[in-house]
C-alpha atoms as a PDB file:
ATOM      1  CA  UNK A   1      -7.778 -29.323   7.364  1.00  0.00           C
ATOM      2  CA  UNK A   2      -9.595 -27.811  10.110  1.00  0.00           C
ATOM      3  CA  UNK A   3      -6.377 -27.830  12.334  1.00  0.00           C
ATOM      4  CA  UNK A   4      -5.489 -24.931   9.486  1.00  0.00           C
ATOM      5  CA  UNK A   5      -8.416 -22.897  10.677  1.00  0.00           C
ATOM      6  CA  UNK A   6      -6.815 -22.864  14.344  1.00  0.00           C
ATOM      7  CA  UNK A   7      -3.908 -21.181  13.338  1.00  0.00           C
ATOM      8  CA  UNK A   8      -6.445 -17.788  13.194  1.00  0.00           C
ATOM      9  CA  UNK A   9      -6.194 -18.039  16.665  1.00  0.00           C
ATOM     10  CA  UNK A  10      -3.554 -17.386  19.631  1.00  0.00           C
ATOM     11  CA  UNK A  11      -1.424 -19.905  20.992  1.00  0.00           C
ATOM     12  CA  UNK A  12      -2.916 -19.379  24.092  1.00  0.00           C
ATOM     13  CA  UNK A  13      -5.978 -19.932  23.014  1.00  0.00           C
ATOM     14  CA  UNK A  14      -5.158 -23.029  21.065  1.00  0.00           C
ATOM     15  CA  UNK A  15      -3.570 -24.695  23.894  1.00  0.00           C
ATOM     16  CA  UNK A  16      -6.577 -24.085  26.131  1.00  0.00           C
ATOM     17  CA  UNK A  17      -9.438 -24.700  23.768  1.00  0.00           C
ATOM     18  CA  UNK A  18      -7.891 -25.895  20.513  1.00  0.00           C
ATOM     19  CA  UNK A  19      -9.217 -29.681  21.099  1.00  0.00           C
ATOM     20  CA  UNK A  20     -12.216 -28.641  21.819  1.00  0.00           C
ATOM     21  CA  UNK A  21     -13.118 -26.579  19.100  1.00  0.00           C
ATOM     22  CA  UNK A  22     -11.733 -29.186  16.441  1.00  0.00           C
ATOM     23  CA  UNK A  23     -14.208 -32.134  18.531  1.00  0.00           C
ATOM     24  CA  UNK A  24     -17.261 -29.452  17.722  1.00  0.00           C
ATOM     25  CA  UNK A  25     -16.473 -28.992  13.942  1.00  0.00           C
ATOM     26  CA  UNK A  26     -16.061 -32.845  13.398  1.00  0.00           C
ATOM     27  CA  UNK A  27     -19.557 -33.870  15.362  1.00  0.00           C
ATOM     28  CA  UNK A  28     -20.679 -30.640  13.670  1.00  0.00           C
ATOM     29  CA  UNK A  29     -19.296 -31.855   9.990  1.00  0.00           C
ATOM     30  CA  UNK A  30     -18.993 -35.299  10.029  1.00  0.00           C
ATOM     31  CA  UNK A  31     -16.418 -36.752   6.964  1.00  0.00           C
ATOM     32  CA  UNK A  32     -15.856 -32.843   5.851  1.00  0.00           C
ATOM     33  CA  UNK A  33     -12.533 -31.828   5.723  1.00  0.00           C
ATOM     34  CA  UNK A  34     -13.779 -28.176   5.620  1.00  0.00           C
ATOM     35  CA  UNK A  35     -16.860 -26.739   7.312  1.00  0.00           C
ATOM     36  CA  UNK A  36     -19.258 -24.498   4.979  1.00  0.00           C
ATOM     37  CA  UNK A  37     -18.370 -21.384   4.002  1.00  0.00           C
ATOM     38  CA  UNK A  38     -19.996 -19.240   6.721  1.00  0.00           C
ATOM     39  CA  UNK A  39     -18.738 -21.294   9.393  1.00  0.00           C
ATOM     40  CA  UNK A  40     -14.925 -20.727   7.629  1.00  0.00           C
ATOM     41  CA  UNK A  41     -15.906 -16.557   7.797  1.00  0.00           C
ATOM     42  CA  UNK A  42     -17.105 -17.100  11.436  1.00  0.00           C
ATOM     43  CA  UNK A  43     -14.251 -19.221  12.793  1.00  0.00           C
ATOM     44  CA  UNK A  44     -11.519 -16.864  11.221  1.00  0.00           C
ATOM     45  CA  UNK A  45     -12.920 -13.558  12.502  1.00  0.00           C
ATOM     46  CA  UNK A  46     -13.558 -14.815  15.797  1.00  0.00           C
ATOM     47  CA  UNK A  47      -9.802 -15.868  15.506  1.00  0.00           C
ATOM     48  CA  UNK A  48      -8.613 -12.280  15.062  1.00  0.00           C
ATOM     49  CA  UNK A  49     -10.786 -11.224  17.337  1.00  0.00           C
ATOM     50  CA  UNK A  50      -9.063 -13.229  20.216  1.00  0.00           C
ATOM     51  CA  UNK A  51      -5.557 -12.304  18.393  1.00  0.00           C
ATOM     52  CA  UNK A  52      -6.762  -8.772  18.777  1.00  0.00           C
ATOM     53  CA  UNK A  53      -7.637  -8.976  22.452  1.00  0.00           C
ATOM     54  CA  UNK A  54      -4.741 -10.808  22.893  1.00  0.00           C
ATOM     55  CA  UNK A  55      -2.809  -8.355  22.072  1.00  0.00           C
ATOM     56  CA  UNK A  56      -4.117  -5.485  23.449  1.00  0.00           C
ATOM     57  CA  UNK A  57      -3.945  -7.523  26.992  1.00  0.00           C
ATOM     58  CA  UNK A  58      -0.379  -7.429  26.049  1.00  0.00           C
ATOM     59  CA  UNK A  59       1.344  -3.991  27.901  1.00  0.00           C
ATOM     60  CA  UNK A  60       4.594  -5.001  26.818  1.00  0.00           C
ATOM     61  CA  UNK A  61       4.680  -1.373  24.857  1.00  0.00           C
ATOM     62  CA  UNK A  62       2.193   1.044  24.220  1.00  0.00           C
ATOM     63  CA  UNK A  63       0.066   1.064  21.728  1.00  0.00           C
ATOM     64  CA  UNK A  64       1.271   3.554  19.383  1.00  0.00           C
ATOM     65  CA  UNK A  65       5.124   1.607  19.593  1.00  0.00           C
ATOM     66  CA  UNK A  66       2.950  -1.470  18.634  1.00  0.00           C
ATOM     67  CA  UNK A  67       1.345   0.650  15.630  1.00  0.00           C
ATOM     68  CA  UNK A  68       4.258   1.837  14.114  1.00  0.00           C
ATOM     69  CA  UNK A  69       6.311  -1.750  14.555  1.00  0.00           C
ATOM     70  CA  UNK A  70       3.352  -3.220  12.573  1.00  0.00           C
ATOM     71  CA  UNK A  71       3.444  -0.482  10.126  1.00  0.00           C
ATOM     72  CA  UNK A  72       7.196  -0.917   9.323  1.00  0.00           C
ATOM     73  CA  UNK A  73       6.437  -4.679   8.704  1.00  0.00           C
ATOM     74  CA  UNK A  74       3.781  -3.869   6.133  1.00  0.00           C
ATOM     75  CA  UNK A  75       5.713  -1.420   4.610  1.00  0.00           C
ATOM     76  CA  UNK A  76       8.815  -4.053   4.115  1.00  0.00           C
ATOM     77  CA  UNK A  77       6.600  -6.456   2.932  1.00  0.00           C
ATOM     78  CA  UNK A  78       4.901  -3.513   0.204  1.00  0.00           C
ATOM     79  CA  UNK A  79       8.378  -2.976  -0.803  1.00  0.00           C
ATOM     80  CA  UNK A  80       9.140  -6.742  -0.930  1.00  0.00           C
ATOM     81  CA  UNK A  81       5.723  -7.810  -2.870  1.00  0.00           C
ATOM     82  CA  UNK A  82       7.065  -6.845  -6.937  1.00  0.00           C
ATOM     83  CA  UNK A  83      10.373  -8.686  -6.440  1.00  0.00           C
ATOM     84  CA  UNK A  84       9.513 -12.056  -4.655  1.00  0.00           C
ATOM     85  CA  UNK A  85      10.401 -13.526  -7.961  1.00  0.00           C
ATOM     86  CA  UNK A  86      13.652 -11.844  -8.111  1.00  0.00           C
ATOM     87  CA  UNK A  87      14.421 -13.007  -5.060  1.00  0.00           C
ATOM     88  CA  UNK A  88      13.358 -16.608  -5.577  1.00  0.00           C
ATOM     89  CA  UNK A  89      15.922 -17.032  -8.596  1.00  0.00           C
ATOM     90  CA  UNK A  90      18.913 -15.318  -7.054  1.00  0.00           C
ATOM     91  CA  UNK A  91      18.118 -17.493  -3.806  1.00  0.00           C
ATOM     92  CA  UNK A  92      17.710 -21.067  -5.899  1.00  0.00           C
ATOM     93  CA  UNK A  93      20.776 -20.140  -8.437  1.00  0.00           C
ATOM     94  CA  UNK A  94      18.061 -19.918 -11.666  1.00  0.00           C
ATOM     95  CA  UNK A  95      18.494 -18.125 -14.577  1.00  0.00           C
ATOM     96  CA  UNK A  96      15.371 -16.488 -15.136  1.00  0.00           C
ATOM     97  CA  UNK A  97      16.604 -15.680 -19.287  1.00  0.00           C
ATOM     98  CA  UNK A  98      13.432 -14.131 -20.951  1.00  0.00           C
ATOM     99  CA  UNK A  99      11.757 -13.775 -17.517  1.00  0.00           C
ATOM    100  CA  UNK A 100      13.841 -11.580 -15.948  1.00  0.00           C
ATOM    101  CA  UNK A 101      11.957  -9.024 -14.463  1.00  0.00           C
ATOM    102  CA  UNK A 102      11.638  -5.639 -16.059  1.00  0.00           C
ATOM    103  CA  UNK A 103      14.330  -6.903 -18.194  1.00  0.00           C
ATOM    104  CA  UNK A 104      14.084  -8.439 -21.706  1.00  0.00           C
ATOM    105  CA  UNK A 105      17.757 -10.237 -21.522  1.00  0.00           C
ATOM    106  CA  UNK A 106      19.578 -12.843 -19.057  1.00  0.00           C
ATOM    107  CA  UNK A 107      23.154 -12.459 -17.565  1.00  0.00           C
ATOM    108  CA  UNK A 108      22.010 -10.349 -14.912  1.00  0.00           C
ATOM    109  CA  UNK A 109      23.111 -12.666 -12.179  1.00  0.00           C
ATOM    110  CA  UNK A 110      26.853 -13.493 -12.468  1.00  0.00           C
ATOM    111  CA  UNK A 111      26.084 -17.109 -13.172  1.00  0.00           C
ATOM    112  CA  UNK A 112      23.714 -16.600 -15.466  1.00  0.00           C
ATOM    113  CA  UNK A 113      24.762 -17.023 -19.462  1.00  0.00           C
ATOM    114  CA  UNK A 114      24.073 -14.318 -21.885  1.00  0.00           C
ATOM    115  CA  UNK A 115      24.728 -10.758 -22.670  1.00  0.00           C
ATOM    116  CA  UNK A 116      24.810  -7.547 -20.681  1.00  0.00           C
ATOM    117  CA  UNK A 117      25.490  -6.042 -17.175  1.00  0.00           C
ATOM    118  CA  UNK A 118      25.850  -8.296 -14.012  1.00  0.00           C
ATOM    119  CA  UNK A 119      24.729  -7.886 -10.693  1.00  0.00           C
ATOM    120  CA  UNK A 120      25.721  -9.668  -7.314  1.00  0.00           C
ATOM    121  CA  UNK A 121      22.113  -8.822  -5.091  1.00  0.00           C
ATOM    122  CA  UNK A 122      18.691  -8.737  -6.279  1.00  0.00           C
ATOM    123  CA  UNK A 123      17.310  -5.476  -4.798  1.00  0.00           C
ATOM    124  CA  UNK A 124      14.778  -7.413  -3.184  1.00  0.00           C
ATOM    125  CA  UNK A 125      17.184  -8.668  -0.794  1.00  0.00           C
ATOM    126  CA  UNK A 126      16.855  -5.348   1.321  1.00  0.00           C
ATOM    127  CA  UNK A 127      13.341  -5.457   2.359  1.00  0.00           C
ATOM    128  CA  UNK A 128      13.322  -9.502   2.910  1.00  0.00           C
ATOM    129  CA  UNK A 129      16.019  -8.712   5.865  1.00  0.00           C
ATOM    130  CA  UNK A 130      14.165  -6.023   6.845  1.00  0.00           C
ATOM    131  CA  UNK A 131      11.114  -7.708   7.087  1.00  0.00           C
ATOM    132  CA  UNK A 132      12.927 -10.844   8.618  1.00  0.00           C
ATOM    133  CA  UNK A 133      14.562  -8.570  11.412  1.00  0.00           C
ATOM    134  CA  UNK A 134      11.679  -6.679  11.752  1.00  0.00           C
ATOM    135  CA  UNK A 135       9.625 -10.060  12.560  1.00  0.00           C
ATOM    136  CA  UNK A 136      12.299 -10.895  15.723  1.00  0.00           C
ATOM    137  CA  UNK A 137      12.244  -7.305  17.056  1.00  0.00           C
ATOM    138  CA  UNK A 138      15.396  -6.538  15.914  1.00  0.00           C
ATOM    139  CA  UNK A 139      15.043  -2.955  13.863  1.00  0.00           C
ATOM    140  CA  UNK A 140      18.871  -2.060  14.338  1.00  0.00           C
ATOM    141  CA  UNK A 141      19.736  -5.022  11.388  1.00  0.00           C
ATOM    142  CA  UNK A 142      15.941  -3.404   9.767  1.00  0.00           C
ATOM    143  CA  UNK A 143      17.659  -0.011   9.705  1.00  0.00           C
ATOM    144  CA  UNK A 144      20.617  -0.098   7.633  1.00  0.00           C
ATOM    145  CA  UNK A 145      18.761  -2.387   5.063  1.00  0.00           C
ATOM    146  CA  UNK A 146      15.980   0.606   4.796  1.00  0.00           C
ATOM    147  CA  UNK A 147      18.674   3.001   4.589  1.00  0.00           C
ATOM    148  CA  UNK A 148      20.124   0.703   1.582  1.00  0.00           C
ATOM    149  CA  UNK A 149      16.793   1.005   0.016  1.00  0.00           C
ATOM    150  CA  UNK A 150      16.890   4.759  -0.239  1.00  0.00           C
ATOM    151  CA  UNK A 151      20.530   5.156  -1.322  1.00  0.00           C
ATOM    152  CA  UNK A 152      19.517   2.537  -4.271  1.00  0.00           C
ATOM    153  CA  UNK A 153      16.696   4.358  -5.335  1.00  0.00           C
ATOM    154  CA  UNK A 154      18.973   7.966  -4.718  1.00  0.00           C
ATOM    155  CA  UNK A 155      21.797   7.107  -6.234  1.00  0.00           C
ATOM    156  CA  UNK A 156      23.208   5.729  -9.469  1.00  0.00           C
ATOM    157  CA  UNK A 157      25.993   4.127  -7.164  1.00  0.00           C
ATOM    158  CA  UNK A 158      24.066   0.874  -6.966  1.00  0.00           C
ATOM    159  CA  UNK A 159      23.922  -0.449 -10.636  1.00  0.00           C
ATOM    160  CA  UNK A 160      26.694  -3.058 -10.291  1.00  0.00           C
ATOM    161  CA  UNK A 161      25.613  -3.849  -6.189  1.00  0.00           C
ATOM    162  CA  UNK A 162      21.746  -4.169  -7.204  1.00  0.00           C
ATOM    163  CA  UNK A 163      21.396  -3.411 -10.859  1.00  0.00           C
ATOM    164  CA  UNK A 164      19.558  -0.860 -12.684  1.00  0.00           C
ATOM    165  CA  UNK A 165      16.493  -2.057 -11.083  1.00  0.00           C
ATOM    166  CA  UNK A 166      17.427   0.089  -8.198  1.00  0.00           C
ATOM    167  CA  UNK A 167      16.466   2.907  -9.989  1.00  0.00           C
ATOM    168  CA  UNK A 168      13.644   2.178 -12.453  1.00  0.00           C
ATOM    169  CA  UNK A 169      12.864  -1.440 -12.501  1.00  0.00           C
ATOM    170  CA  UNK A 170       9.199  -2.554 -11.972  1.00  0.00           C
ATOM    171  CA  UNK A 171       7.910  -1.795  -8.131  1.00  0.00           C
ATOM    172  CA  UNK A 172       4.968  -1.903  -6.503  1.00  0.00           C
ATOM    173  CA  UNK A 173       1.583  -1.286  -8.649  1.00  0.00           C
ATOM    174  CA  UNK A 174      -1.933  -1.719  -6.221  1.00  0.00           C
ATOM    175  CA  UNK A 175      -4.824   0.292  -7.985  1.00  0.00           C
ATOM    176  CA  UNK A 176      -2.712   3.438  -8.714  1.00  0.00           C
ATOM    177  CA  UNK A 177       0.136   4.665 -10.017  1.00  0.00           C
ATOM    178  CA  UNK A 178       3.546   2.664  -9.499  1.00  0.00           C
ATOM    179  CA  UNK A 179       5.759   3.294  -6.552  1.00  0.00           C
ATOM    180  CA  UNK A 180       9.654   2.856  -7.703  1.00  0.00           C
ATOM    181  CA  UNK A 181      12.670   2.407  -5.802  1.00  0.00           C
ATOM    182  CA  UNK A 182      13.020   5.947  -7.317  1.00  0.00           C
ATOM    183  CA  UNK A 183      10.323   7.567  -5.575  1.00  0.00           C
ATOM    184  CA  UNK A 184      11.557   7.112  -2.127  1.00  0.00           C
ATOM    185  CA  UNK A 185       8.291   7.586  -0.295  1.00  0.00           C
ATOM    186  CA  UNK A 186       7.726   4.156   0.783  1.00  0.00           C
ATOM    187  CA  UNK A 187      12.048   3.356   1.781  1.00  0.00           C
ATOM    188  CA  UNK A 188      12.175   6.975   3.666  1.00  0.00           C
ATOM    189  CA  UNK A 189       8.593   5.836   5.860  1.00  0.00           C
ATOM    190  CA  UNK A 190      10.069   2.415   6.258  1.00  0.00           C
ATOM    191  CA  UNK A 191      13.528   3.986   7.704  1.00  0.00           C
ATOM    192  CA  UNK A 192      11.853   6.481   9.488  1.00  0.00           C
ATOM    193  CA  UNK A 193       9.713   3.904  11.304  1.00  0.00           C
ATOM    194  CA  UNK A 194      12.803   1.907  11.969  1.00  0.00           C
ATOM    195  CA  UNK A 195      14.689   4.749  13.407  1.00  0.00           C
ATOM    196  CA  UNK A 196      11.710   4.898  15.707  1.00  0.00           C
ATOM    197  CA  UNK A 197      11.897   1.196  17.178  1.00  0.00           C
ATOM    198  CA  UNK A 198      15.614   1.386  16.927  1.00  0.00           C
ATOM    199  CA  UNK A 199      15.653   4.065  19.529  1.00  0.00           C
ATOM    200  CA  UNK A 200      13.340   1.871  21.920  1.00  0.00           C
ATOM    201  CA  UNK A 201      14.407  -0.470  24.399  1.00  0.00           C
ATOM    202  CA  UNK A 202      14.548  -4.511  22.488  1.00  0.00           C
ATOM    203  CA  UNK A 203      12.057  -5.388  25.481  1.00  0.00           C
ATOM    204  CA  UNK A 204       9.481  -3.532  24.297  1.00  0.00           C
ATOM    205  CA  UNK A 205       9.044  -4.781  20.768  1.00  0.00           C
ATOM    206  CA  UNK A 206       7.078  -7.542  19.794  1.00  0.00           C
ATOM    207  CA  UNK A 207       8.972 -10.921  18.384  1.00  0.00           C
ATOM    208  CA  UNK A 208       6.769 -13.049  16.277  1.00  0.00           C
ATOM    209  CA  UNK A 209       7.279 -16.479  15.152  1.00  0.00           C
ATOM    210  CA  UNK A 210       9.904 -17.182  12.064  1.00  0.00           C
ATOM    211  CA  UNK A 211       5.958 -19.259  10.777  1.00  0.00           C
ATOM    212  CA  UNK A 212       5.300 -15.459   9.723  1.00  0.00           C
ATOM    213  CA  UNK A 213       7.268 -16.075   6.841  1.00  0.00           C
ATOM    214  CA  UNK A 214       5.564 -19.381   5.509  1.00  0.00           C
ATOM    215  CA  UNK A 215       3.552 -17.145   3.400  1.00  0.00           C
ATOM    216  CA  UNK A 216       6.205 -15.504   1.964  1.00  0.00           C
ATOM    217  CA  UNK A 217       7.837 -18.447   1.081  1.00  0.00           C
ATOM    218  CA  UNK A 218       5.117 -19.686  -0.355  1.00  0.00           C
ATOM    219  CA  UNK A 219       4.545 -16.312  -2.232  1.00  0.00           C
ATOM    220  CA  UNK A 220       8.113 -16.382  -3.693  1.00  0.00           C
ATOM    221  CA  UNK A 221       7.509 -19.961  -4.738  1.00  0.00           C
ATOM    222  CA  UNK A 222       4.062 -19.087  -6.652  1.00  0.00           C
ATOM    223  CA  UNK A 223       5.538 -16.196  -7.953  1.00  0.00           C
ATOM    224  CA  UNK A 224       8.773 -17.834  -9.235  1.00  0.00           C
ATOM    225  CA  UNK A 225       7.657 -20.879 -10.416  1.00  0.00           C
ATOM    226  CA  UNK A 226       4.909 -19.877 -12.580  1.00  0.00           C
ATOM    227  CA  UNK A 227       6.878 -16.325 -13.328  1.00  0.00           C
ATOM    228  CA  UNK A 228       4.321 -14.171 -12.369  1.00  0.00           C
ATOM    229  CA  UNK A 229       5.533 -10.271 -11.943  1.00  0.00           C
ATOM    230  CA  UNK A 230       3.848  -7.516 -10.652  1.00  0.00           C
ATOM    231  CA  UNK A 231       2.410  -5.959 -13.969  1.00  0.00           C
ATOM    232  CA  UNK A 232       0.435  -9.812 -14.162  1.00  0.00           C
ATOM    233  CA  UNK A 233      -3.441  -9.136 -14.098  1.00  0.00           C
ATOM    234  CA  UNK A 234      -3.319 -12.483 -11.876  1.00  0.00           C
ATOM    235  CA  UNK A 235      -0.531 -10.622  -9.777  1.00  0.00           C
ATOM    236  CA  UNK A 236      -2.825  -7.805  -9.614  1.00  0.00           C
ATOM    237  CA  UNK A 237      -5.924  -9.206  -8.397  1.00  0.00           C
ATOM    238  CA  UNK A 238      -4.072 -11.284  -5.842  1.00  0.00           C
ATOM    239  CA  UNK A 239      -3.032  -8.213  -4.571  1.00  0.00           C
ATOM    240  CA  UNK A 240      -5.384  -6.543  -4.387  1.00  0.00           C
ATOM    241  CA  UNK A 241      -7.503  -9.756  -2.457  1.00  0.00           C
ATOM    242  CA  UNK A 242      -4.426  -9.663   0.242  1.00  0.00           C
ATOM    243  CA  UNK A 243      -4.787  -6.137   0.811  1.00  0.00           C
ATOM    244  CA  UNK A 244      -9.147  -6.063   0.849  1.00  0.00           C
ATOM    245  CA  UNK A 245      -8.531  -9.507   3.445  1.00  0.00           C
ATOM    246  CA  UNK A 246      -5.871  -7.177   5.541  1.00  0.00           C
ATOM    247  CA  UNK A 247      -8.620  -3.950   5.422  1.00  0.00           C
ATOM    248  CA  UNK A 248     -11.481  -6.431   6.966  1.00  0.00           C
ATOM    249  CA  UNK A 249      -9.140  -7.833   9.952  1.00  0.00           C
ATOM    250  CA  UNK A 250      -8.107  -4.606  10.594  1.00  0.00           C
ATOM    251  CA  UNK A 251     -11.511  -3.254  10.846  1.00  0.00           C
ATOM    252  CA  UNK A 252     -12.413  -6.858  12.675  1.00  0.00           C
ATOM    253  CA  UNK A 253      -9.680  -6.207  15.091  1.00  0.00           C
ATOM    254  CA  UNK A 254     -10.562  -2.205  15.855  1.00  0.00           C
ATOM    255  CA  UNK A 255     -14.043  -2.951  16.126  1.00  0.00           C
ATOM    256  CA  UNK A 256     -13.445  -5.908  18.906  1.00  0.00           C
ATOM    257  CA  UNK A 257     -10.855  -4.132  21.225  1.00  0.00           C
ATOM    258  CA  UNK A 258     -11.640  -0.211  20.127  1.00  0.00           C
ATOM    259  CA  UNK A 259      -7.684   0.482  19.742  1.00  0.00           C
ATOM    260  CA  UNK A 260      -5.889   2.417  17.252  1.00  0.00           C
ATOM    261  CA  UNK A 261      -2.638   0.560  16.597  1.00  0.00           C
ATOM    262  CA  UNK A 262      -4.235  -0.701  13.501  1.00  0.00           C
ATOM    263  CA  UNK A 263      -5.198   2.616  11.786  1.00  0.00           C
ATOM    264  CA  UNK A 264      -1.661   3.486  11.860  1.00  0.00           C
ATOM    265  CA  UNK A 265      -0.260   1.173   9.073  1.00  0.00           C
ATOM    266  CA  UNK A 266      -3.353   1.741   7.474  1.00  0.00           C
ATOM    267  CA  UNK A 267      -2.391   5.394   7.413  1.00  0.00           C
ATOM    268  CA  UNK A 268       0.883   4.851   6.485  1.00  0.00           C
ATOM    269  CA  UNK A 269      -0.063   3.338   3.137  1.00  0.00           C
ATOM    270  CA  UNK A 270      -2.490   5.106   2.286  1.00  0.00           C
ATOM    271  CA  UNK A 271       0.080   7.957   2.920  1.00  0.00           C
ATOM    272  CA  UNK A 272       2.718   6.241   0.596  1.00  0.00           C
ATOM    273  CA  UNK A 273       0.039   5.047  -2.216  1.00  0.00           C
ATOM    274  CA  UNK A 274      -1.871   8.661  -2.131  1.00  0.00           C
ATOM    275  CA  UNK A 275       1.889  10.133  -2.748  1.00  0.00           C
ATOM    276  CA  UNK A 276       2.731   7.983  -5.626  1.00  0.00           C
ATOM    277  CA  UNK A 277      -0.694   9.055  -7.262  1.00  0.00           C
ATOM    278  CA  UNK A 278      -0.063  12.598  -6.874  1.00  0.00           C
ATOM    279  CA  UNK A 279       3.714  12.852  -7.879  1.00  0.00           C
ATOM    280  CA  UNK A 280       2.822  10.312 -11.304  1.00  0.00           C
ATOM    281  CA  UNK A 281       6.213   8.938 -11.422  1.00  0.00           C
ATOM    282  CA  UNK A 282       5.101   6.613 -14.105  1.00  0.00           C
ATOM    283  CA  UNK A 283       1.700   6.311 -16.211  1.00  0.00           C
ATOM    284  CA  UNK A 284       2.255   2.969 -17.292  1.00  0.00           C
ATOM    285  CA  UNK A 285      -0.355   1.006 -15.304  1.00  0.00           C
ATOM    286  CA  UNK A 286      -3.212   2.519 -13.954  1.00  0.00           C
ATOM    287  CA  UNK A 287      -5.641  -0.402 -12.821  1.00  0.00           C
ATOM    288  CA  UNK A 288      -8.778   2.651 -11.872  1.00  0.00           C
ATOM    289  CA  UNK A 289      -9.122   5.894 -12.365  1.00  0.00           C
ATOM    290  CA  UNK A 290      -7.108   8.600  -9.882  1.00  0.00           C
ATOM    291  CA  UNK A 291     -10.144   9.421  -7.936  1.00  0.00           C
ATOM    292  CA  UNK A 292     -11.638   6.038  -7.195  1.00  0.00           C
ATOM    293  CA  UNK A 293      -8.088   4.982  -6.175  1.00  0.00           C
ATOM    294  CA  UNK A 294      -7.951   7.837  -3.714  1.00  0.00           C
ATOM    295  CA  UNK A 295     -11.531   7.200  -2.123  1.00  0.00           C
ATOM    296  CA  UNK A 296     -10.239   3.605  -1.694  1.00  0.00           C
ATOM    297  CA  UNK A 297      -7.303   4.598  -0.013  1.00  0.00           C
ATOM    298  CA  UNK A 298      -8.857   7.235   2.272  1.00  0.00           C
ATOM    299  CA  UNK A 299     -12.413   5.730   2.924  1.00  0.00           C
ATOM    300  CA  UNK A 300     -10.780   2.949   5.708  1.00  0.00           C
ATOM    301  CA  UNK A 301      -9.233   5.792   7.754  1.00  0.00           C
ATOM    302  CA  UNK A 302     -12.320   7.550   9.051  1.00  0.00           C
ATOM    303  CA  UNK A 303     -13.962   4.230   8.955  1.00  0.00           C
ATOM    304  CA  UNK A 304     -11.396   2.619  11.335  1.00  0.00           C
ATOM    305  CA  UNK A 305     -11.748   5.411  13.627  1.00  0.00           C
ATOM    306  CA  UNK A 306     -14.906   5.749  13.909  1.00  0.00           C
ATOM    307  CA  UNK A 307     -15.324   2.235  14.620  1.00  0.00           C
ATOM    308  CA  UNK A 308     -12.481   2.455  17.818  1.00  0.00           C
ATOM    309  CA  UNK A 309     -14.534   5.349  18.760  1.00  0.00           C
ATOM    310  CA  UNK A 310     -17.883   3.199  19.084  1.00  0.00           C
ATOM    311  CA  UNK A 311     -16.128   0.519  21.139  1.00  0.00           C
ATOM    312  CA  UNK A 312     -14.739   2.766  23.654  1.00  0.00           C
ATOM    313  CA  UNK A 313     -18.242   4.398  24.006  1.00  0.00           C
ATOM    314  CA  UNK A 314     -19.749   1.018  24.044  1.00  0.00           C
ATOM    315  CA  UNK A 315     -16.779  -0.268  26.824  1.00  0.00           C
ATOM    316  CA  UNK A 316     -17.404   2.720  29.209  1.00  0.00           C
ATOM    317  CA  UNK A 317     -21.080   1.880  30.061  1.00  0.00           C
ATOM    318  CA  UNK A 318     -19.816  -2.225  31.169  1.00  0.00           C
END
């Protein structure tokens, strides 16, 4: 298990000092598959550290093209997140019957029995290719599938295509106030940020592995095989562990290099969750109250920058 605790790290740096490292933890911990806990927290943040330095020694963009390409993938996987069930049963052929989500009947995929409306897509389909494209540097297939997004949530055109859950099925919770495919905050940020990449040269965009995805596979599978939806307090506090993890390595990550790509998607949903407060679409889950939702959301920006602001300072002096 402690070849799991490599994968923190660049490939570079596991083909260089991978063996090494692995030699250390077993004379370290003999007959333990895992090392203690504080050795676990130590090993992973010096892994994004290196990941962080790693890419920052990588010039093939700038910075800010590298920002807003990593906050387009977190914004496809925010819109992905309350349908990974969805997309799990339409994928595998299952009829979901009673589980259907946001929907108290089955028939809603054409080869499932029962009574009422069919659909041929789940609507989570459109963020999993934009997240998939997105992940190979391709944002002109990312693009039309954001575009998709915002003429589901626009229009009552899609109710056959997608269903009604286009246009008021369940969405993405957090702490606040729901975001639904109606409120097109979070699709309009995600095709503006593709329209950005799409206009840059394919050279300059970062490819990452197809391994990305493992966790989203395994996220569908969780979430479809035990039928856990996004109103789930299990779902919820998940969540909101995923997104507390993703706050620390960004903060790990700024504070080691003293770079600002990371405060952008971290701005960008902060943005997105701050509007969905605001506007109310929907009072039907609120997990905290408005204002302690709103210092959560706001209190990692100045943070973040701050902290890129020390490095630098501390960097000029060496």
């Amino acid at each position: 298990m402690n070849r799991l605790l490599l994968a923190a790290y660049p490939k570079s740096y596991r083909s260089r000092q991978g063996k090494e490292l692995l030699t250390c933890l077993a004379e370290a911990y003999p007959g333990r598959a895992w090392p203690p806990p504080r050795e676990v927290v130590a090993l992973a943040r010096a892994g994004v550290q290196a990941r962080a330095r790693a890419t920052v020694d990588d010039t093939t963009g700038p910075w800010w093209l590298d920002g807003i390409h990593l906050t387009a993938l977190v914004l496809a996987a925010l819109a992905l997140v309350p349908y990974l069930q969805d997309v799990w049963h339409w994928a595998l052929r299952i009829d979901p019957g009673q589980h259907a989500i946001a929907f108290h009947f089955s028939g809603w995929y054409p080869w499932a029995g029962g009574p009422g409306p069919t659909r041929l897509l789940p609507y989570g389909l459109l963020p999993l290719v934009g997240l998939i494209a997105l992940l190979r540097g391709k944002p002109l297939i990312a693009l039309p599938a954001a575009a998709a997004m915002i003429w589901a949530g626009a229009t009552s055109h899609g109710r056959t295509l997608f269903g009604d859950e286009g246009k008021r099925g369940l969405s993405y919770y957090g702490l606040g106030a729901p975001i639904t495919a109606r409120d097109l905050a979070l699709s309009g940020a995600l095709c503006a940020a593709c329209a950005v990449l799409a206009l840059c040269p394919p050279s300059r965009l970062r490819r990452r592995s197809y391994r990305w995805l493992a966790p989203v596979v395994l996220a569908m599978f969780v979430a479809g095989g035990l039928h856990i939806i996004s109103v789930s307090p299990a779902f919820q506090r998940g969540l909101f562990a995923l997104e507390a993890a993703a706050l620390i390595a960004a903060w790990v990550a700024t504070a080691a290099t003293g770079d600002h790509r990371w405060l952008i998607p971290v701005a960008a949903v902060a943005i997105v969750r701050t509007q969905a407060i605001v506007v109310q679409p929907d009072a039907f889950m609120q997990s905290f109250p408005d204002l302690v939702v709103l210092i959560l959301l706001v209190a990692p920006l100045p943070a973040l920058a701050i902290t890129a602001q020390r490095r630098q300072a501390q960097a000029l002096p060496e």
